[in-house]
C-alpha atoms as a PDB file:
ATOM      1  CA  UNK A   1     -32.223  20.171  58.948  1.00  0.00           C
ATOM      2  CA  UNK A   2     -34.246  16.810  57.841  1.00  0.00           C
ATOM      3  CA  UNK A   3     -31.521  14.878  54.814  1.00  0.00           C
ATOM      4  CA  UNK A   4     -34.528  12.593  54.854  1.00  0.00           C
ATOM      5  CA  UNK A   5     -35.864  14.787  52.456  1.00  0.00           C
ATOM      6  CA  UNK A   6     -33.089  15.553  50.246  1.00  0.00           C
ATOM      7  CA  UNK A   7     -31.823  11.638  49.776  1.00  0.00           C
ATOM      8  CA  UNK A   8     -34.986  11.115  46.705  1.00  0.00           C
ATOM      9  CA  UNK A   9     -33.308  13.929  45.168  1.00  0.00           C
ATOM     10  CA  UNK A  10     -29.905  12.980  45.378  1.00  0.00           C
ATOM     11  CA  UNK A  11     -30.958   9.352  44.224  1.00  0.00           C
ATOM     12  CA  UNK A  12     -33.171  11.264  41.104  1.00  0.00           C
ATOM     13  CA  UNK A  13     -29.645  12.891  40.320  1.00  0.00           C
ATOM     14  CA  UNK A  14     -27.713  10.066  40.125  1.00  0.00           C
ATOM     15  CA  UNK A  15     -29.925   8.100  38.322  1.00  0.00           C
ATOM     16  CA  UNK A  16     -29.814  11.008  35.683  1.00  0.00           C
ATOM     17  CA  UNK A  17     -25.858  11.704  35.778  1.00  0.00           C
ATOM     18  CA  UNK A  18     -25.692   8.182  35.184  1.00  0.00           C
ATOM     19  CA  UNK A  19     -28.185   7.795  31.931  1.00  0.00           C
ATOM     20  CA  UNK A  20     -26.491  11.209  30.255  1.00  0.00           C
ATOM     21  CA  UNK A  21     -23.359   9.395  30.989  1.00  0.00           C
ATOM     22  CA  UNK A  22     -24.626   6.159  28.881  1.00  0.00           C
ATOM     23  CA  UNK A  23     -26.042   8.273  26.861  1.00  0.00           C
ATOM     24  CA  UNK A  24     -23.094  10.097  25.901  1.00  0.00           C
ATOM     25  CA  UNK A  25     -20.714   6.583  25.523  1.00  0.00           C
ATOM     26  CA  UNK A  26     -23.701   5.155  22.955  1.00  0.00           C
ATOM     27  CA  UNK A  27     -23.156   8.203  20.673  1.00  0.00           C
ATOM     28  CA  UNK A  28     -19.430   7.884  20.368  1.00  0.00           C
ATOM     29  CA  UNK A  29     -19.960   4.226  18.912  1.00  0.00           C
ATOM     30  CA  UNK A  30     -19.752   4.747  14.852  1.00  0.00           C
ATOM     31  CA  UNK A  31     -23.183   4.434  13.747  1.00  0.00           C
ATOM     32  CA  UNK A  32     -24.076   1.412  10.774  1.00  0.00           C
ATOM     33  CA  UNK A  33     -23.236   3.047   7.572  1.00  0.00           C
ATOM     34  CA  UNK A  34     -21.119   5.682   8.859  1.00  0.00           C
ATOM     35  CA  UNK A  35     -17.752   5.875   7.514  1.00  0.00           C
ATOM     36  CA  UNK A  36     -14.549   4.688   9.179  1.00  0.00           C
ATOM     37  CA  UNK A  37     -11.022   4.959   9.352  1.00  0.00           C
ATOM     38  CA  UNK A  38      -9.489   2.685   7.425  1.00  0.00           C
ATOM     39  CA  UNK A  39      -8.154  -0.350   8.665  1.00  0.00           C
ATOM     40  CA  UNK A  40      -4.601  -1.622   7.421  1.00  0.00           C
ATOM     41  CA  UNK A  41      -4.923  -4.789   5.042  1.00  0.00           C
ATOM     42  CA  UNK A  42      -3.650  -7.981   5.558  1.00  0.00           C
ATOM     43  CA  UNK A  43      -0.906  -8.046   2.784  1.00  0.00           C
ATOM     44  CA  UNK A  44      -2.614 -10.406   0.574  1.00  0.00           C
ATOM     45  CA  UNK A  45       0.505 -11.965  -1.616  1.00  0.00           C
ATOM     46  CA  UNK A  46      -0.854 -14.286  -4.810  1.00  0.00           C
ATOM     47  CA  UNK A  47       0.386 -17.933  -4.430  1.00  0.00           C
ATOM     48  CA  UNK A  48       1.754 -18.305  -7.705  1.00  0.00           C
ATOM     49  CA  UNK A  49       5.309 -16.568  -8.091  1.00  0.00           C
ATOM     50  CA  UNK A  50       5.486 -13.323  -9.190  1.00  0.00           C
ATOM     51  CA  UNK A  51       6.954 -13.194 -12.724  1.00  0.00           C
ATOM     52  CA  UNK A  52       9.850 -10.918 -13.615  1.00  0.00           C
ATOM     53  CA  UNK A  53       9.763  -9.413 -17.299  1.00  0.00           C
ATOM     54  CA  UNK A  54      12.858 -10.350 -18.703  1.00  0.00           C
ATOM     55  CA  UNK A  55      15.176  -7.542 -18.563  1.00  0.00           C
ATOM     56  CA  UNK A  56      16.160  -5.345 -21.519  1.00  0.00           C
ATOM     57  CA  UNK A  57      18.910  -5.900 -24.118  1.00  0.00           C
ATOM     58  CA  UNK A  58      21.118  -3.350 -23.772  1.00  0.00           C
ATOM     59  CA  UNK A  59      23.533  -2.464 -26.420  1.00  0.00           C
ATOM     60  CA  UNK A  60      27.180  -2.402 -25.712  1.00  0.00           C
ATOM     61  CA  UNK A  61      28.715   0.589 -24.237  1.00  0.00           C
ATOM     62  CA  UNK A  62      30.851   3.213 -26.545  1.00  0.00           C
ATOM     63  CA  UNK A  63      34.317   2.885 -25.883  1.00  0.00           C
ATOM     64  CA  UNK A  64      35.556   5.250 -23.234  1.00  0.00           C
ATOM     65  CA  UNK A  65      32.126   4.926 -21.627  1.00  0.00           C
ATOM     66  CA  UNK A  66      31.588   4.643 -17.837  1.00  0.00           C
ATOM     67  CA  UNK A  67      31.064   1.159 -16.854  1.00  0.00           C
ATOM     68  CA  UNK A  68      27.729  -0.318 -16.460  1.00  0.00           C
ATOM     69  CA  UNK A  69      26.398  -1.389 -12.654  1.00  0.00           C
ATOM     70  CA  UNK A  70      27.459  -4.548 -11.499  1.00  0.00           C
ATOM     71  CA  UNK A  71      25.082  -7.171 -10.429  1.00  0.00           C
ATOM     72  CA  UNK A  72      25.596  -6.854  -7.124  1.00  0.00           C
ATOM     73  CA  UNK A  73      24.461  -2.822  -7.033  1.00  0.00           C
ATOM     74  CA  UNK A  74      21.395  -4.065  -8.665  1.00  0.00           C
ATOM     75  CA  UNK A  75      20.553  -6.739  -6.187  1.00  0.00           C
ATOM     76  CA  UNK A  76      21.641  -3.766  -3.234  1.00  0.00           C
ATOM     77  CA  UNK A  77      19.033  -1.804  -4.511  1.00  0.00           C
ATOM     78  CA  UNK A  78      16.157  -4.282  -5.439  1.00  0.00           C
ATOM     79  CA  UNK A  79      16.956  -4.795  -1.172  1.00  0.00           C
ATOM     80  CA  UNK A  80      16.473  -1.295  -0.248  1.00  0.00           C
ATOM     81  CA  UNK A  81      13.728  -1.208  -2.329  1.00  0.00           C
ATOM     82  CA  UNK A  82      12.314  -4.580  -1.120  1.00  0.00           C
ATOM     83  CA  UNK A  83      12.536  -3.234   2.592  1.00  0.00           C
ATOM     84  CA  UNK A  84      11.256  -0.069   2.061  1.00  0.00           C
ATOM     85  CA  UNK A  85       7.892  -1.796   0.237  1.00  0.00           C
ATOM     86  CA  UNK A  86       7.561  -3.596   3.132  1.00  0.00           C
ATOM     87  CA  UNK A  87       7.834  -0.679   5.780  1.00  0.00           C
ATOM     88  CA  UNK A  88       5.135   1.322   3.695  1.00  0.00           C
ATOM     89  CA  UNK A  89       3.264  -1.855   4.287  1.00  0.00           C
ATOM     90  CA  UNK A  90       3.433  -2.865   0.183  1.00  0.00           C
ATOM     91  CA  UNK A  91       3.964  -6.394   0.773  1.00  0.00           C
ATOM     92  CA  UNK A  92       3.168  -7.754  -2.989  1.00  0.00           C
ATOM     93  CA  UNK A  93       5.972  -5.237  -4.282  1.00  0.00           C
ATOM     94  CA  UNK A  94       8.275  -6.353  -1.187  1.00  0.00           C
ATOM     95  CA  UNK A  95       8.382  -9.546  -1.989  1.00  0.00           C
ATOM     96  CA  UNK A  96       8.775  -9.086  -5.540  1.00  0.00           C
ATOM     97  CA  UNK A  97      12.033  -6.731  -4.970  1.00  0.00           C
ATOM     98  CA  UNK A  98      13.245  -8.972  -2.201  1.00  0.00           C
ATOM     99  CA  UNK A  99      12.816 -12.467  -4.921  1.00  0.00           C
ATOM    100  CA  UNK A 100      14.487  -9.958  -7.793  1.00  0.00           C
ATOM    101  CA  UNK A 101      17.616  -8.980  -4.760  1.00  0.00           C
ATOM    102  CA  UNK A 102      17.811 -12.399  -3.843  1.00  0.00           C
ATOM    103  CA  UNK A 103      18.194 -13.613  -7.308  1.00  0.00           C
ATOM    104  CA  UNK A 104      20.393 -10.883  -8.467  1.00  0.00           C
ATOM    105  CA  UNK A 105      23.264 -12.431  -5.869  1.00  0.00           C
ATOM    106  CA  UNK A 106      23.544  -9.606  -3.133  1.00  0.00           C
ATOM    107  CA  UNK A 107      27.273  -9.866  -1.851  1.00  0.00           C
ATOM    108  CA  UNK A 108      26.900  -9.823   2.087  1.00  0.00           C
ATOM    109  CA  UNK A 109      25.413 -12.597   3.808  1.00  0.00           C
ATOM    110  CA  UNK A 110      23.741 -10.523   6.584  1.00  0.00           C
ATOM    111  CA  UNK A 111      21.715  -8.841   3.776  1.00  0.00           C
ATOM    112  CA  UNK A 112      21.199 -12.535   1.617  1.00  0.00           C
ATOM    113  CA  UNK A 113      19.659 -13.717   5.697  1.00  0.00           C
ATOM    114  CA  UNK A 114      17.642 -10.211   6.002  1.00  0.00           C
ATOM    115  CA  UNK A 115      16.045 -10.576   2.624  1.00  0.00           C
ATOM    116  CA  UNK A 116      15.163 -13.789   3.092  1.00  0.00           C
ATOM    117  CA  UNK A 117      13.786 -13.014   6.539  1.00  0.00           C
ATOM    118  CA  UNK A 118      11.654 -10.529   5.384  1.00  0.00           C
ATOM    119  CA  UNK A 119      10.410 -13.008   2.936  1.00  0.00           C
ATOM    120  CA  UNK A 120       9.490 -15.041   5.577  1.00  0.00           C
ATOM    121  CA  UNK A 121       7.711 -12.708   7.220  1.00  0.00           C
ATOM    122  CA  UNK A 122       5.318 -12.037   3.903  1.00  0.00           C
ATOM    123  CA  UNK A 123       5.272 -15.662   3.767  1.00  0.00           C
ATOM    124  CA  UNK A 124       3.929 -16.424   7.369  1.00  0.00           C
ATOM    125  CA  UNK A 125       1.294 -13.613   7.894  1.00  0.00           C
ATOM    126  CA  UNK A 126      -0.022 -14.583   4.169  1.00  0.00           C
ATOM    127  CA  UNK A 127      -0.280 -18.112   4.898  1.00  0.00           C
ATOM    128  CA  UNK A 128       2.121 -19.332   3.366  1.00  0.00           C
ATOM    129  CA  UNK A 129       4.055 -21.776   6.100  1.00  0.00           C
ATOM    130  CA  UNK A 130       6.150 -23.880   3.891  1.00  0.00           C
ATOM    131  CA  UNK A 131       7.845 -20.767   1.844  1.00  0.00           C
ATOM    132  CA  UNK A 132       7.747 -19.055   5.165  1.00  0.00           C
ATOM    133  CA  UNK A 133      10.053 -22.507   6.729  1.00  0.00           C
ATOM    134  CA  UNK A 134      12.239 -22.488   4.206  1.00  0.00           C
ATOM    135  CA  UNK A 135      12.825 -18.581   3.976  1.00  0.00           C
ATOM    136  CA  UNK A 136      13.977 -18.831   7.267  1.00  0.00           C
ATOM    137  CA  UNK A 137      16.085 -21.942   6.847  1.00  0.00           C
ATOM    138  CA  UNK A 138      17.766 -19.813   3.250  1.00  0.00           C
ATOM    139  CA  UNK A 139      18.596 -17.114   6.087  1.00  0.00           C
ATOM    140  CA  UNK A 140      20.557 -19.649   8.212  1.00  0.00           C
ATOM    141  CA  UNK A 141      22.334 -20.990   5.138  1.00  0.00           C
ATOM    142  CA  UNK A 142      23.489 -17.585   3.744  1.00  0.00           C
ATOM    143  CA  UNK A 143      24.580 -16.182   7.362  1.00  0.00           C
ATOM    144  CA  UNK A 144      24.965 -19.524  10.276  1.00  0.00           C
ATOM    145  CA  UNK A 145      24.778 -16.145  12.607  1.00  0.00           C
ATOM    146  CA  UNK A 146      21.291 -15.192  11.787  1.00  0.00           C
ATOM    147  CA  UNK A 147      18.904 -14.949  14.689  1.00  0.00           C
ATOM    148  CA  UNK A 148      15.846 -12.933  14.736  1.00  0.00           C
ATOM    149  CA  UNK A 149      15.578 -10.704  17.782  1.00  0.00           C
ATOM    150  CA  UNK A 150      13.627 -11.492  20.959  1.00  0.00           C
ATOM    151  CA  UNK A 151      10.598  -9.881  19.712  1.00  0.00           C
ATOM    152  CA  UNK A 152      10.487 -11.196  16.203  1.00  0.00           C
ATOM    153  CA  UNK A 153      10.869 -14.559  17.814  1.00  0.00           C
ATOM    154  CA  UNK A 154       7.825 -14.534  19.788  1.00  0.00           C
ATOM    155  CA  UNK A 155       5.311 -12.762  17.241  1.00  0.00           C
ATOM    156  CA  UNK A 156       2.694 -15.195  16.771  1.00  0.00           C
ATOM    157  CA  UNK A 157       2.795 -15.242  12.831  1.00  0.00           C
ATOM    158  CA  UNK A 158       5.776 -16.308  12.348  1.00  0.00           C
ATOM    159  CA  UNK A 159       7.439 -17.703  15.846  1.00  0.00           C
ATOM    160  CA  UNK A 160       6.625 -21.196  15.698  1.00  0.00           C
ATOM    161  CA  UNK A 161       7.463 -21.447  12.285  1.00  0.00           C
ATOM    162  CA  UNK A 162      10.597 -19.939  12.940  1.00  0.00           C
ATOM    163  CA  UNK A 163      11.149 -22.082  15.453  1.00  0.00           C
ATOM    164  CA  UNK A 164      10.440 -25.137  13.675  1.00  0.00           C
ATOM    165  CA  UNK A 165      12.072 -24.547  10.723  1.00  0.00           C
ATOM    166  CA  UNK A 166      15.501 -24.057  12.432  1.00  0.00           C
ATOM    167  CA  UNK A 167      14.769 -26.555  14.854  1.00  0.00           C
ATOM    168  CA  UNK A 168      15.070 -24.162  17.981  1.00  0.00           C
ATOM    169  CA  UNK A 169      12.849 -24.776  21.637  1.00  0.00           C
END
């Protein structure tokens, strides 16, 4: 049997195997205009300081009333809340709960250093190095032990400044 006469053929059915197969790849691009997933924002954080309404009067409790929450349950939950805001990726609300927890006086040090660390991190990836330096610095000051971890360290939005701020090479 002559394969002399079957190699144009073979050749005929690559070529076409390999235009359905760019074919194929050029209709899974999106088209213009057609609709996309969404992408995740940027948080996008005004530069002005958020403003707190003032709080409430409230009127004193009745005798043989329970107690009303300390300051320091307040400021525990503006933190959870804070954190949580910023896992959901709700950085504007983070960073107002995180300012009010801050503020409020939370007891621990490790959570005065995370709060202020996550502030940083709003800080930095909003462009906003000098809050984001001294964020980091307030975490040193309210816990000497506070490192971030190996990967925080190195992410590029924030690991120079880190760096910088607490003077580390």
């Amino acid at each position: 049997m002559n394969l002399r006469f079957f190699r144009p053929v073979f050749r005929v059915l690559a070529l076409m195997g390999m235009s359905l197969a760019l074919v194929a790849c050029g209709s899974l691009r999106p088209r213009p205009g057609a609709s996309e997933p969404p992408k995740q924002p940027a948080p996008v954080v005004s530069a002005a300081p958020a403003a707190t309404p003032p709080a409430p009067a409230t009127p004193p409790a009745p005798q043989g009333a329970p107690a009303a929450r300390p300051a320091g349950a307040a400021a525990e939950t503006a933190l959870a809340q804070g954190l949580k805001a910023y896992q959901d990726g709700k950085y504007a609300l983070a960073e107002a709960q995180l300012r009010i927890a801050v503020r409020a006086g939370l007891s621990a040090p490790a959570d005065q250093a995370n709060a202020h660390k996550h502030l940083a991190f709003i800080y930095c990836t909003s462009e906003r190095q000098a809050l984001c330096a001294e964020s980091f610095r307030s975490a040193r000051r309210a816990d000497p032990a506070f490192r971030l971890s190996k990967a925080e360290a190195g992410h590029p939005m924030w690991g120079r400044t880190y760096r910088r701020a607490l003077g580390i090479k």
